[in-house]
C-alpha atoms as a PDB file:
ATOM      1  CA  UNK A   1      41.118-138.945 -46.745  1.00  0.00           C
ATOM      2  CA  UNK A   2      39.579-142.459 -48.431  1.00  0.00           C
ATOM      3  CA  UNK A   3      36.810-144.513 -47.121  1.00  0.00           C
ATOM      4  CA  UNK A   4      39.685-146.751 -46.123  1.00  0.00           C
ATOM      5  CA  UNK A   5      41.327-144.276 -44.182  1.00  0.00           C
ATOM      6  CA  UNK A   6      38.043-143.409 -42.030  1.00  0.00           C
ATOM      7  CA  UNK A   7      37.835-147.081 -42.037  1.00  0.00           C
ATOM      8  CA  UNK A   8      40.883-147.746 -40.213  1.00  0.00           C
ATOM      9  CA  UNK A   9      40.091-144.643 -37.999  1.00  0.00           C
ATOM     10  CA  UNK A  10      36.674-146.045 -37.287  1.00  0.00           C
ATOM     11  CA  UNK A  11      37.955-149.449 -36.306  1.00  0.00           C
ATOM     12  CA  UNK A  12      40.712-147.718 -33.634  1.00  0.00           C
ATOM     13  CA  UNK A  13      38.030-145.403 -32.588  1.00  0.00           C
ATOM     14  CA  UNK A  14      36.463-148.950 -31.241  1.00  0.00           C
ATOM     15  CA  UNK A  15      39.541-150.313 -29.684  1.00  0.00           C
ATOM     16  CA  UNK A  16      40.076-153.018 -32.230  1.00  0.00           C
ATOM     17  CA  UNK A  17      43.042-154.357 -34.187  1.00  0.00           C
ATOM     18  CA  UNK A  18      42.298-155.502 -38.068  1.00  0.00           C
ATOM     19  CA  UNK A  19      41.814-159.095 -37.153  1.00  0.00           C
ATOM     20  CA  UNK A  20      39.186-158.656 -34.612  1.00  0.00           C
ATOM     21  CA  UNK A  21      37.145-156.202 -36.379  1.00  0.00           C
ATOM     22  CA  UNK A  22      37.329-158.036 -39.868  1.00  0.00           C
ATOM     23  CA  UNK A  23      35.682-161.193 -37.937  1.00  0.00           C
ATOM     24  CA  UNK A  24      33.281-158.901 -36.372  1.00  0.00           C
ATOM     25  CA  UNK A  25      31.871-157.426 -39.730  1.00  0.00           C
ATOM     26  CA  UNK A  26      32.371-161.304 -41.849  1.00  0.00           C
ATOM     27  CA  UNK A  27      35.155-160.406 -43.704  1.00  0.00           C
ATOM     28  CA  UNK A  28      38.701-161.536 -43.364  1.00  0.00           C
ATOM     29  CA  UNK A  29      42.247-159.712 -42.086  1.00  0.00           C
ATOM     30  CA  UNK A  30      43.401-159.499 -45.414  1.00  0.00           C
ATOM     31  CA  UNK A  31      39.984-158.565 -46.938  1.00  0.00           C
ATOM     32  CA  UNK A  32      39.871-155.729 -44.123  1.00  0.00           C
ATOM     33  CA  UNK A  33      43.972-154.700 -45.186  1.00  0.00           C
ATOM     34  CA  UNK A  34      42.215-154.408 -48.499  1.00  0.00           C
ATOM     35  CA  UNK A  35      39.407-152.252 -47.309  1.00  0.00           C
ATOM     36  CA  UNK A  36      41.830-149.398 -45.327  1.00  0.00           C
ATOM     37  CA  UNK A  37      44.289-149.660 -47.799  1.00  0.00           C
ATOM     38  CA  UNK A  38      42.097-148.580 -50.270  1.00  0.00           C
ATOM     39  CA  UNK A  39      42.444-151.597 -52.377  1.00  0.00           C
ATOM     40  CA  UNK A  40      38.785-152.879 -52.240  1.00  0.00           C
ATOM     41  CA  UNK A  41      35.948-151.397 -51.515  1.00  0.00           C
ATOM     42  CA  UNK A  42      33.496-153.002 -48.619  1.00  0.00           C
ATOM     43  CA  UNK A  43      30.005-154.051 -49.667  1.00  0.00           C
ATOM     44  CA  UNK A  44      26.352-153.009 -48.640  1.00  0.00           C
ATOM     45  CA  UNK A  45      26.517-156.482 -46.118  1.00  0.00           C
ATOM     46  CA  UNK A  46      29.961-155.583 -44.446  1.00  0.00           C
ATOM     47  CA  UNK A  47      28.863-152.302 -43.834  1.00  0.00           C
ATOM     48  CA  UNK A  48      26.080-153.175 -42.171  1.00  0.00           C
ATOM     49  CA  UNK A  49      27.748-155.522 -40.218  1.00  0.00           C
ATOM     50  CA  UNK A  50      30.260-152.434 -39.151  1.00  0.00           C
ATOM     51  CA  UNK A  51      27.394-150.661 -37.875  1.00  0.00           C
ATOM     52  CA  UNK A  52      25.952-153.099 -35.605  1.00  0.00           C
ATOM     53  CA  UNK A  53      29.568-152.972 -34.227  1.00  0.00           C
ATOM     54  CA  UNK A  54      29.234-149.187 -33.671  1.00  0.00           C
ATOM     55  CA  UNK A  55      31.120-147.548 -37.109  1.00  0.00           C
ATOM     56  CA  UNK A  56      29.404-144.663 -38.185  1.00  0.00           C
ATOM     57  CA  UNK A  57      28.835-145.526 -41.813  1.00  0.00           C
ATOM     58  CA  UNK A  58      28.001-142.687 -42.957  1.00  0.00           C
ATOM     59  CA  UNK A  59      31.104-140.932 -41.990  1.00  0.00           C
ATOM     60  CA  UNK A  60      33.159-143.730 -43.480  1.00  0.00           C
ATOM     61  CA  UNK A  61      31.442-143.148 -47.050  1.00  0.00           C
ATOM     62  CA  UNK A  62      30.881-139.239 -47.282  1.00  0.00           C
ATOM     63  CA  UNK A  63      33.337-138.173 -44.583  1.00  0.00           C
ATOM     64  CA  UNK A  64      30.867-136.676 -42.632  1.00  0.00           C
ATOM     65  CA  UNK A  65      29.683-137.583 -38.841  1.00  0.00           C
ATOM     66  CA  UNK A  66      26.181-138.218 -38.230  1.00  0.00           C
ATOM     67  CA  UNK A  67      24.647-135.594 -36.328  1.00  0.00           C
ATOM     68  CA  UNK A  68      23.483-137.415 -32.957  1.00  0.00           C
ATOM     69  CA  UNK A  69      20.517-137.067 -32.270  1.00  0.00           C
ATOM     70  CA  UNK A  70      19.603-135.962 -28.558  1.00  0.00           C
ATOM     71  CA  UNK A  71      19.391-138.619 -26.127  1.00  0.00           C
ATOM     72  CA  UNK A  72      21.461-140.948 -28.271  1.00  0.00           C
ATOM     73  CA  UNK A  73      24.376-142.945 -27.046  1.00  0.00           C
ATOM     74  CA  UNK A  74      27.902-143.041 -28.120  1.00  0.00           C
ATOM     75  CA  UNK A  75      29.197-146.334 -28.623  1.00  0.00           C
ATOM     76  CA  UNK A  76      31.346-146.167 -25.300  1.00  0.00           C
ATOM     77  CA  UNK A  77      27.872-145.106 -23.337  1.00  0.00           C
ATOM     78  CA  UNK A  78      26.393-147.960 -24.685  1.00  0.00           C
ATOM     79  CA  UNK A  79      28.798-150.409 -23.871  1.00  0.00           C
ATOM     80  CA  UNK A  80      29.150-149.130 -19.972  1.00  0.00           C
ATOM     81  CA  UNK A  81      25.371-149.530 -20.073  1.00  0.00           C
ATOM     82  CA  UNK A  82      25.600-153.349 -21.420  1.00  0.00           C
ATOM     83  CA  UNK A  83      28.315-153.652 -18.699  1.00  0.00           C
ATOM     84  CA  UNK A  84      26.767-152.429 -15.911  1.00  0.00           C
ATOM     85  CA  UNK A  85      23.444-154.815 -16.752  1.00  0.00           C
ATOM     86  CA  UNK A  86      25.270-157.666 -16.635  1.00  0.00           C
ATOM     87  CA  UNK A  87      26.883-157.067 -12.852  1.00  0.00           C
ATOM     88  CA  UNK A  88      25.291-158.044  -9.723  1.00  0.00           C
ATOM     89  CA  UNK A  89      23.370-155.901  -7.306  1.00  0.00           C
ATOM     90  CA  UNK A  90      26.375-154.984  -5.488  1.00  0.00           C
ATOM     91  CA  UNK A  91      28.724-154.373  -8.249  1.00  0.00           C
ATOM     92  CA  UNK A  92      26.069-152.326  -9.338  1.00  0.00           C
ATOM     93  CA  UNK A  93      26.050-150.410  -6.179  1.00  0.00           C
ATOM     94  CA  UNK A  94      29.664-149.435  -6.414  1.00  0.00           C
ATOM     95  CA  UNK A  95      29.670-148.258  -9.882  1.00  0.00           C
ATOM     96  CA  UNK A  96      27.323-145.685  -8.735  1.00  0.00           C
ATOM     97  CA  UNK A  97      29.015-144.761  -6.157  1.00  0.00           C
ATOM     98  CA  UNK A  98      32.493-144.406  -7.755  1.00  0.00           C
ATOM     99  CA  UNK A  99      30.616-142.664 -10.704  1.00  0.00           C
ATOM    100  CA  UNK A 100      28.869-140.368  -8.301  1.00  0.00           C
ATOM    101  CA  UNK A 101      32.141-139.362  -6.715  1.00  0.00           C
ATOM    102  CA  UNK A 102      33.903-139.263  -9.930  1.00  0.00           C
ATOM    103  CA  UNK A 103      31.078-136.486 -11.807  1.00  0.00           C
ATOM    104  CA  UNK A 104      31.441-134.480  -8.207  1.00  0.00           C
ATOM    105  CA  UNK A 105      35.014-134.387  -8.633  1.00  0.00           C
ATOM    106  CA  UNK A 106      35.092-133.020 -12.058  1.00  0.00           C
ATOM    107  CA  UNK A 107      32.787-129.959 -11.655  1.00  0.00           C
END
């Protein structure tokens, strides 16, 4: 497996279709086609632009995952955490309580 290959997987991991993501790290769909197909390879600034969307860049360029460090956040925790700031008190309230109910359930 290519860096484009753990590109592409990187970019589903996230939820995201070629398009999106490409505008997300400055580069363009068919730049991004380019990227997974193994065509071109991205630069030091797209990169870092895929990490501040939440690629692991390291995995994408050695194909290995970065160990996480304890404490850390996955990208999905993160984003339920940026979600749940932005609701009101009450929304706020029922999140807890589903999420209570929810982590109950499951044991």
């Amino acid at each position: 497996m290519g860096i484009g290959d753990r590109l592409k997987e990187e970019r589903e991991r996230l939820g995201l279709n070629q398009t999106d993501f490409a505008a997300l790290a400055g580069a363009s769909k068919n730049t991004q086609y380019n990227y997974e197909k193994g065509e071109r390879s991205p630069d030091a600034n797209y990169l870092s632009a895929a990490a501040a969307q939440g690629v692991d860049v390291l995995y994408v360029v050695t194909g290995e995952r970065k160990a996480q460090a304890p404490g850390s956040l996955s990208a999905d925790e993160t984003q339920l955490i940026e979600r749940y700031r932005l609701m009101t008190p009450e929304a706020q309230g029922t999140i807890n309580s589903v999420s209570e109910a929810l982590a109950t359930f499951n044991k």
